[in-house]
PDB file of N, CA and C in Angstrom:
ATOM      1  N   UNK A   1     -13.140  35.937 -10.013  1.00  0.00           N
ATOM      2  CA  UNK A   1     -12.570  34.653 -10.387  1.00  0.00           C
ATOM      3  C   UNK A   1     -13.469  33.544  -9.836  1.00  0.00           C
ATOM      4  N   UNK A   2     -13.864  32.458 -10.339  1.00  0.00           N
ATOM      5  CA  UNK A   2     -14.612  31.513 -10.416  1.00  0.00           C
ATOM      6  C   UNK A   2     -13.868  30.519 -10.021  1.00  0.00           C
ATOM      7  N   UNK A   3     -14.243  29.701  -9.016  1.00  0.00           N
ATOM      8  CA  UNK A   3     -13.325  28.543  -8.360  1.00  0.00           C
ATOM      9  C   UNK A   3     -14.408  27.469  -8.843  1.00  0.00           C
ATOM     10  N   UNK A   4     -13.299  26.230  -9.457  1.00  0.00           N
ATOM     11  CA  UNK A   4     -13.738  24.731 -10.110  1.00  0.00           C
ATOM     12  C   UNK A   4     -13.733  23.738  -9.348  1.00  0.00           C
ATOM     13  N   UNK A   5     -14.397  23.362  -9.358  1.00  0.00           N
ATOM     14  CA  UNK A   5     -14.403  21.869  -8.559  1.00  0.00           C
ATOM     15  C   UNK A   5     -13.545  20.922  -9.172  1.00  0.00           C
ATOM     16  N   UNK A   6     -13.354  19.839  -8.506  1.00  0.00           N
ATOM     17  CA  UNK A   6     -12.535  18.986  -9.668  1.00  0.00           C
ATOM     18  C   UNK A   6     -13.372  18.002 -10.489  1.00  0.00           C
ATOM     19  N   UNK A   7     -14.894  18.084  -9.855  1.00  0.00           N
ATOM     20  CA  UNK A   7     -15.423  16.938 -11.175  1.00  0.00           C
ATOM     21  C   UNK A   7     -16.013  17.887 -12.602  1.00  0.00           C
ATOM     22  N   UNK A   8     -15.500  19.253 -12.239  1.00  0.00           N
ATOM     23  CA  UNK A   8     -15.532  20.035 -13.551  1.00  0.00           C
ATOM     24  C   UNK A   8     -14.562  20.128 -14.358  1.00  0.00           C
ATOM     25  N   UNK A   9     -12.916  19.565 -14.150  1.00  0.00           N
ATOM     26  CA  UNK A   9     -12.102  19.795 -14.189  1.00  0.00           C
ATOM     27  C   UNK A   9     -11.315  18.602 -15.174  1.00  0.00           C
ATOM     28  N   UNK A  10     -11.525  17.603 -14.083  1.00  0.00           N
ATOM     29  CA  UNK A  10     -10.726  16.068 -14.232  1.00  0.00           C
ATOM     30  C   UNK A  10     -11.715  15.442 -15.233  1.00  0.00           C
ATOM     31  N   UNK A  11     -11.531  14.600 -15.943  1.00  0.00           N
ATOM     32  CA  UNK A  11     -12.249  13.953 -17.254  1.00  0.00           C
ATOM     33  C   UNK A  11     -11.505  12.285 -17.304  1.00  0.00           C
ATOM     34  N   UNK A  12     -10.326  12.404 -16.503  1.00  0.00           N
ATOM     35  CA  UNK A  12      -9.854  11.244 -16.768  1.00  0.00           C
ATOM     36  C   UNK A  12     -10.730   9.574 -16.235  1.00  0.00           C
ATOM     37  N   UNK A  13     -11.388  10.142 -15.048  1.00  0.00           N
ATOM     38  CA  UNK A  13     -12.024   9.053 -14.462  1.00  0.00           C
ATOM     39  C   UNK A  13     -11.648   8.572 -13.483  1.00  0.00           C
ATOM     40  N   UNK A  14     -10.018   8.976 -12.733  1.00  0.00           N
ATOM     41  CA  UNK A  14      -9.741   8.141 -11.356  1.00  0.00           C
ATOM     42  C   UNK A  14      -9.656   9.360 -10.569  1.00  0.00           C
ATOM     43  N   UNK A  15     -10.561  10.455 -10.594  1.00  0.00           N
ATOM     44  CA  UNK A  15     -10.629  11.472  -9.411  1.00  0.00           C
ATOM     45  C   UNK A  15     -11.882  11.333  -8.701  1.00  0.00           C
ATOM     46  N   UNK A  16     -12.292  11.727  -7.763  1.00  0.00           N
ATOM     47  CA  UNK A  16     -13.899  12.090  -7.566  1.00  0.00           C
ATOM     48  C   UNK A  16     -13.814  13.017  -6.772  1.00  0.00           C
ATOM     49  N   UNK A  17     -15.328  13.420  -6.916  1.00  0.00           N
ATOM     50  CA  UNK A  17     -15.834  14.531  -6.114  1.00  0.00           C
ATOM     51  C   UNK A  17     -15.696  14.674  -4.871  1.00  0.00           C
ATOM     52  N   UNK A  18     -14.992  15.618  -4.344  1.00  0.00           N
ATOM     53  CA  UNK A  18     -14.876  15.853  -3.205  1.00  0.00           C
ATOM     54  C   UNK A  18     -16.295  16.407  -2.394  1.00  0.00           C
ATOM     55  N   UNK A  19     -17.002  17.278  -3.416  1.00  0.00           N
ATOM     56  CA  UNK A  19     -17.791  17.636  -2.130  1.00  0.00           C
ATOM     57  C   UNK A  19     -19.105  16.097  -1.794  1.00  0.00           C
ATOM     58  N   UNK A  20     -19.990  16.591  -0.993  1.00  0.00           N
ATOM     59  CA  UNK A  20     -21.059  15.674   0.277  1.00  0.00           C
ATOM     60  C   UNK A  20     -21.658  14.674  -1.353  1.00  0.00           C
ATOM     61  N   UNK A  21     -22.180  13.596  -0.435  1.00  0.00           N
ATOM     62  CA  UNK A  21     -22.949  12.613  -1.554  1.00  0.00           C
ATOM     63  C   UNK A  21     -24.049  13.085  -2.075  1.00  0.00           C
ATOM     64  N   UNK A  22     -24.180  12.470  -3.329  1.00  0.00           N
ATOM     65  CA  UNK A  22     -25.437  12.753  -3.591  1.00  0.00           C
ATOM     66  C   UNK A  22     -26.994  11.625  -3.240  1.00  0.00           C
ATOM     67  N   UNK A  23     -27.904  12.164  -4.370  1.00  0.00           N
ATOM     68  CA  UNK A  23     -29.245  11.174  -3.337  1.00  0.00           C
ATOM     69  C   UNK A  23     -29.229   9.932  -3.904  1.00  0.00           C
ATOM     70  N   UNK A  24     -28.333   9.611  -4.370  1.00  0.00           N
ATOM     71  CA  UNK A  24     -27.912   7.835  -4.568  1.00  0.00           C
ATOM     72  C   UNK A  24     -27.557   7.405  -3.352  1.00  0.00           C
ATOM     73  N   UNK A  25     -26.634   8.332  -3.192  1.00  0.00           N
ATOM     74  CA  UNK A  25     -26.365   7.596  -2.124  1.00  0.00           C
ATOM     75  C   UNK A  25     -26.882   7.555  -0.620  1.00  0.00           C
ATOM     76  N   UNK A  26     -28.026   8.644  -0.027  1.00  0.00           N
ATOM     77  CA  UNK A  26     -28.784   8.872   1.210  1.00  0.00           C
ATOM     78  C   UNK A  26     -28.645   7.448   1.583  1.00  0.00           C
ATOM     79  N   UNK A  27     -29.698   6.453   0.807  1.00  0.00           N
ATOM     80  CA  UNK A  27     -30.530   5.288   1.511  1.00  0.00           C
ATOM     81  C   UNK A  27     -29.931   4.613   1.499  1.00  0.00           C
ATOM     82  N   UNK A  28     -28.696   4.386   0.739  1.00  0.00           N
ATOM     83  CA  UNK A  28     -28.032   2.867   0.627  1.00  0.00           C
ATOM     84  C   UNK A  28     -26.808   2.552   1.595  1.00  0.00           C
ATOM     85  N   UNK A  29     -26.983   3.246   2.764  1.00  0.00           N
ATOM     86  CA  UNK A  29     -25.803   2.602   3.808  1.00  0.00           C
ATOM     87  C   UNK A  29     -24.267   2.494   3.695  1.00  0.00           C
ATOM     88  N   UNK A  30     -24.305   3.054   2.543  1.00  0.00           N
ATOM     89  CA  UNK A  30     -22.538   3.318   2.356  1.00  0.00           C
ATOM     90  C   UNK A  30     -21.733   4.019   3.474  1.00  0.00           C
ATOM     91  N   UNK A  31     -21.190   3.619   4.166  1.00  0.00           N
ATOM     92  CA  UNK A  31     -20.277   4.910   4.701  1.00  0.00           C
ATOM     93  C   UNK A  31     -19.443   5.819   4.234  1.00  0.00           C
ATOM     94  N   UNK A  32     -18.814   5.726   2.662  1.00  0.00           N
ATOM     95  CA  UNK A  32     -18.394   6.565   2.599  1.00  0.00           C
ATOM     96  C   UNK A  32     -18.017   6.266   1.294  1.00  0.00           C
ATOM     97  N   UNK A  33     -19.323   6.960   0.349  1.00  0.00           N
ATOM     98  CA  UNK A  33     -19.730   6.632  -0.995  1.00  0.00           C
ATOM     99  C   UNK A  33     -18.522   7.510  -2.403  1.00  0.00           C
ATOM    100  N   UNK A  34     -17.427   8.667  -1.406  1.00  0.00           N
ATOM    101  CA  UNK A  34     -16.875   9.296  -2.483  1.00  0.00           C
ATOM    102  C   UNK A  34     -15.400   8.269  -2.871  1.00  0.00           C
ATOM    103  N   UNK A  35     -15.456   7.107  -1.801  1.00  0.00           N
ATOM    104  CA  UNK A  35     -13.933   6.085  -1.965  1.00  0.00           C
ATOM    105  C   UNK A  35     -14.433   4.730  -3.187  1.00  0.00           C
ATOM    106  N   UNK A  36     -14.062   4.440  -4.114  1.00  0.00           N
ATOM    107  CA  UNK A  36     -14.355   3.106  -5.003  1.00  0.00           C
ATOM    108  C   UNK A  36     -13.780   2.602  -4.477  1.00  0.00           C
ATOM    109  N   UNK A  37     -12.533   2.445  -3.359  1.00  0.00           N
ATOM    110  CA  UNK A  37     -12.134   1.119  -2.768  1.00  0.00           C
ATOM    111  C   UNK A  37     -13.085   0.595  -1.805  1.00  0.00           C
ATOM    112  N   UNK A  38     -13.521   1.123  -0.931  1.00  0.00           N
ATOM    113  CA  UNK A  38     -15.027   0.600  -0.338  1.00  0.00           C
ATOM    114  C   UNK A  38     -15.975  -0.361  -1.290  1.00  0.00           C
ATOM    115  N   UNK A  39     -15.848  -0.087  -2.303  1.00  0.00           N
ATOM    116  CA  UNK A  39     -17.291  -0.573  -2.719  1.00  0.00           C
ATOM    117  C   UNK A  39     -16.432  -2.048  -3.372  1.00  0.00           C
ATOM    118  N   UNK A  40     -15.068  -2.076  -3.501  1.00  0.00           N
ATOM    119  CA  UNK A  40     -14.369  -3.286  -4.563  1.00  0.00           C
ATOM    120  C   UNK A  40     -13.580  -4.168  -3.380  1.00  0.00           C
ATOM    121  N   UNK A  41     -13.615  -3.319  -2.674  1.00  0.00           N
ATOM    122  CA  UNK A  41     -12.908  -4.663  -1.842  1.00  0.00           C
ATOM    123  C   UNK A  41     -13.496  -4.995  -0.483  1.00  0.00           C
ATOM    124  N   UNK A  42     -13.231  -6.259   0.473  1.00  0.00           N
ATOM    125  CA  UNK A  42     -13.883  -6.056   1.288  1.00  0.00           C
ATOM    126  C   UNK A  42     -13.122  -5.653   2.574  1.00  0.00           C
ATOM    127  N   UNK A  43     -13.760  -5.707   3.574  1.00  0.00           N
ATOM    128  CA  UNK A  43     -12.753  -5.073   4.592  1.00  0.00           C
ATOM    129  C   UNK A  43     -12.518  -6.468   5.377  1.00  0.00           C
ATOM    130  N   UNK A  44     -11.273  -5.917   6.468  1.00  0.00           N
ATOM    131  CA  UNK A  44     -10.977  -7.445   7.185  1.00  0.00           C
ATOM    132  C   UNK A  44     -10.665  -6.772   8.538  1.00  0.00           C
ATOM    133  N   UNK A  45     -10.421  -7.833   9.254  1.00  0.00           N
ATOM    134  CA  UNK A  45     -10.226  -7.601  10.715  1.00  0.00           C
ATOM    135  C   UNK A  45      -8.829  -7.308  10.927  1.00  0.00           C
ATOM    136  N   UNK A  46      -8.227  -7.660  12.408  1.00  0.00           N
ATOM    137  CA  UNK A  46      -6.852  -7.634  12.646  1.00  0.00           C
ATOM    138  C   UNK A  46      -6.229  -8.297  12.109  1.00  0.00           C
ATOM    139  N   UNK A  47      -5.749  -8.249  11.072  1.00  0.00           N
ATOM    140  CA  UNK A  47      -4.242  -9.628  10.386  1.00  0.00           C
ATOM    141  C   UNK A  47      -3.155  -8.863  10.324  1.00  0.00           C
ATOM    142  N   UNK A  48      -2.817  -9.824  11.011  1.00  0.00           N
ATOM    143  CA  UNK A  48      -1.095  -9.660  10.750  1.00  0.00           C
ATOM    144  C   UNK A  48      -0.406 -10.366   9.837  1.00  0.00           C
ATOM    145  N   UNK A  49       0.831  -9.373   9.063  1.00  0.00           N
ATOM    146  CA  UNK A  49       1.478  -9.189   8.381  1.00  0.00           C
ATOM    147  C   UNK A  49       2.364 -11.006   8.650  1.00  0.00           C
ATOM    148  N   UNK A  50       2.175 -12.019   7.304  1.00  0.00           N
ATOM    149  CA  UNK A  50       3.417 -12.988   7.297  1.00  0.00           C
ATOM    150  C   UNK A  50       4.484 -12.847   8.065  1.00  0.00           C
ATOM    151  N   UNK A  51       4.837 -14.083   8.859  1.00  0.00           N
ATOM    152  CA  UNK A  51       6.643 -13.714   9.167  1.00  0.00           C
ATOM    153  C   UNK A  51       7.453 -13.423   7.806  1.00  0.00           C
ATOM    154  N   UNK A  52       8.695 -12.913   8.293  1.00  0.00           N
ATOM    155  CA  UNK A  52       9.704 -12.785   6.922  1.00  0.00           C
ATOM    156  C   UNK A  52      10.104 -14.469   7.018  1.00  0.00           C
ATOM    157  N   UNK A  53      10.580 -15.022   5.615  1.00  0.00           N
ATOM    158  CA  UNK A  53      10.738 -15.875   5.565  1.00  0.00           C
ATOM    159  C   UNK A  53      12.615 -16.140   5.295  1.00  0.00           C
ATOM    160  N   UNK A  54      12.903 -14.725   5.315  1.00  0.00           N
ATOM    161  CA  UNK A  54      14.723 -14.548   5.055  1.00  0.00           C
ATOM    162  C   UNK A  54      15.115 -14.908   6.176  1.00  0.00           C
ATOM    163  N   UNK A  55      16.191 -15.472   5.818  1.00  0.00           N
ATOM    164  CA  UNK A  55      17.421 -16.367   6.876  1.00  0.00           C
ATOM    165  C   UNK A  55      17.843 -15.330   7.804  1.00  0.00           C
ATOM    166  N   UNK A  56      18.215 -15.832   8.791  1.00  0.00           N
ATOM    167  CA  UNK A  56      18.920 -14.902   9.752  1.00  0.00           C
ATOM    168  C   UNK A  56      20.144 -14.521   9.213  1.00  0.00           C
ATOM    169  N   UNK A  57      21.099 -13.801   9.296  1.00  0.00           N
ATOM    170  CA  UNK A  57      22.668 -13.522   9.107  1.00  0.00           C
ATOM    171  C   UNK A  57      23.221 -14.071  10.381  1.00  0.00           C
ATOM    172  N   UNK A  58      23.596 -15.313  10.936  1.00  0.00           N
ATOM    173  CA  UNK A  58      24.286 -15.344  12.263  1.00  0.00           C
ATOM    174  C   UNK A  58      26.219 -15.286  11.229  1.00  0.00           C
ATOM    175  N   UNK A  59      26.696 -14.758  12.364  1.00  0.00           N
ATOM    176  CA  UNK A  59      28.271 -14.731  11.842  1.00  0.00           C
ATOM    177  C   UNK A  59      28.412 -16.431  12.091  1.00  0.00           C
ATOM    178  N   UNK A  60      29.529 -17.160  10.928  1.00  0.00           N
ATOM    179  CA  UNK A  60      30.150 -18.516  10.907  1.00  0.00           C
ATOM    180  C   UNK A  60      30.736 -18.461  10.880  1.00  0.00           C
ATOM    181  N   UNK A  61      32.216 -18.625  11.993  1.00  0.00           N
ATOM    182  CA  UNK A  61      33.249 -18.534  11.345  1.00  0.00           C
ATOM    183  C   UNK A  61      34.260 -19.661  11.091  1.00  0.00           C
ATOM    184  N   UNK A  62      35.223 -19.621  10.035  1.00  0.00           N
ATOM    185  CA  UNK A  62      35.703 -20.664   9.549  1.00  0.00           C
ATOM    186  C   UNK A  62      36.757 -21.292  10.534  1.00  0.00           C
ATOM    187  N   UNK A  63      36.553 -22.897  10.723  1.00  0.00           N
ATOM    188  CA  UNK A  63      37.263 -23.458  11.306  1.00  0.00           C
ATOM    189  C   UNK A  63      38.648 -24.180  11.168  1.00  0.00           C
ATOM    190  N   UNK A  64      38.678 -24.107   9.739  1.00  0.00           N
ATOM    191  CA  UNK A  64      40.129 -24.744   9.403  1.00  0.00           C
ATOM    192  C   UNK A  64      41.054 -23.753   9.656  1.00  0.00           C
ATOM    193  N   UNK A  65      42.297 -25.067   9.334  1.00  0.00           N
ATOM    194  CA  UNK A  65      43.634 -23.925   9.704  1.00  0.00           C
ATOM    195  C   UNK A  65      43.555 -23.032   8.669  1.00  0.00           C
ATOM    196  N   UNK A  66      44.908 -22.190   9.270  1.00  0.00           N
ATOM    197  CA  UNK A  66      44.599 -20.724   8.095  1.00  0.00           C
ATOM    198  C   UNK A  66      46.082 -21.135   6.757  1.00  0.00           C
ATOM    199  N   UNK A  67      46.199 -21.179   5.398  1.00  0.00           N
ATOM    200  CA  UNK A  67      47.070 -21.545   4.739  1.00  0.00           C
ATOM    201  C   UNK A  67      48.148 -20.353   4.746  1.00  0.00           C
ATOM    202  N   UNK A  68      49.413 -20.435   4.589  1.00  0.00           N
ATOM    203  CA  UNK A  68      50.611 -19.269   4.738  1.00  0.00           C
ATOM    204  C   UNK A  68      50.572 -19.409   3.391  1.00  0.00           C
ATOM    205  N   UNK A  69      49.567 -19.062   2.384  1.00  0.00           N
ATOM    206  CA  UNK A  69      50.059 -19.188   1.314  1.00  0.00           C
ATOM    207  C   UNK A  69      49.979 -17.018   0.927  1.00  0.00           C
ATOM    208  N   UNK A  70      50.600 -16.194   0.046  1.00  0.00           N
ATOM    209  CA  UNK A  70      50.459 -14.940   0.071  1.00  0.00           C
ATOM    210  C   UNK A  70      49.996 -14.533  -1.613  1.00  0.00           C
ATOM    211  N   UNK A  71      48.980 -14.128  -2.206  1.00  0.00           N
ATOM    212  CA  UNK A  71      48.672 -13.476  -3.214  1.00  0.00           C
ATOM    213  C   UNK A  71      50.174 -12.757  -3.506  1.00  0.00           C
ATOM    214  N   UNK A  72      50.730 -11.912  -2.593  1.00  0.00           N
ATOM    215  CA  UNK A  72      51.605 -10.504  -2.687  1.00  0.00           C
ATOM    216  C   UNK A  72      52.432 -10.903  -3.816  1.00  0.00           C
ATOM    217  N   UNK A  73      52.808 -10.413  -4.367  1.00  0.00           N
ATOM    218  CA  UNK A  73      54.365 -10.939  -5.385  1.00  0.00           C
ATOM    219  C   UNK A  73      54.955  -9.475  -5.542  1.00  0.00           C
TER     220      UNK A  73
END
C-alpha cells in the first residue's frame, strides 16, 4: 500500500504541504514558508484585547411605594 501526501491528494487550494520547504524557499528568510498567514498579514506585539464596552448589571431597586392593587380574580 502506497501512502499519499496531501499535495497529491487535495486540489482544492487551501491545504499545503506538510512536508520541509522547498529551494524557494532556502534564501528568502521566511520562517515558516508552509503558513500563507505569515506571508498576508503582519505580525504585532503585545495588544491587548478592547475593554468590553457592556454596562455593568448593578441590582436597582425600586423605590416607590408598593400598590395593593391584585391581578388575582
Amino acid at each position: 500500500m502506497r501512502s499519499w501526501c496531501l499535495c497529491q491528494i487535495c486540489t482544492c487550494g487551501r491545504h499545503h504541504c506538510p512536508h520541509g520547504t522547498t529551494r524557494i524557499y532556502e534564501n528568502s528568510g521566511i520562517s515558516c514558508p508552509t503558513t500563507e498567514y505569515l506571508e498576508k498579514y503582519p505580525t504585532y506585539g503585545n495588544v491587548l484585547p478592547p475593554q468590553s464596552l457592556k454596562p455593568k448589571q448593578e441590582f436597582r431597586p425600586c423605590r416607590r411605594k408598593m400598590e395593593g392593587i391584585t391581578t388575582f380574580k
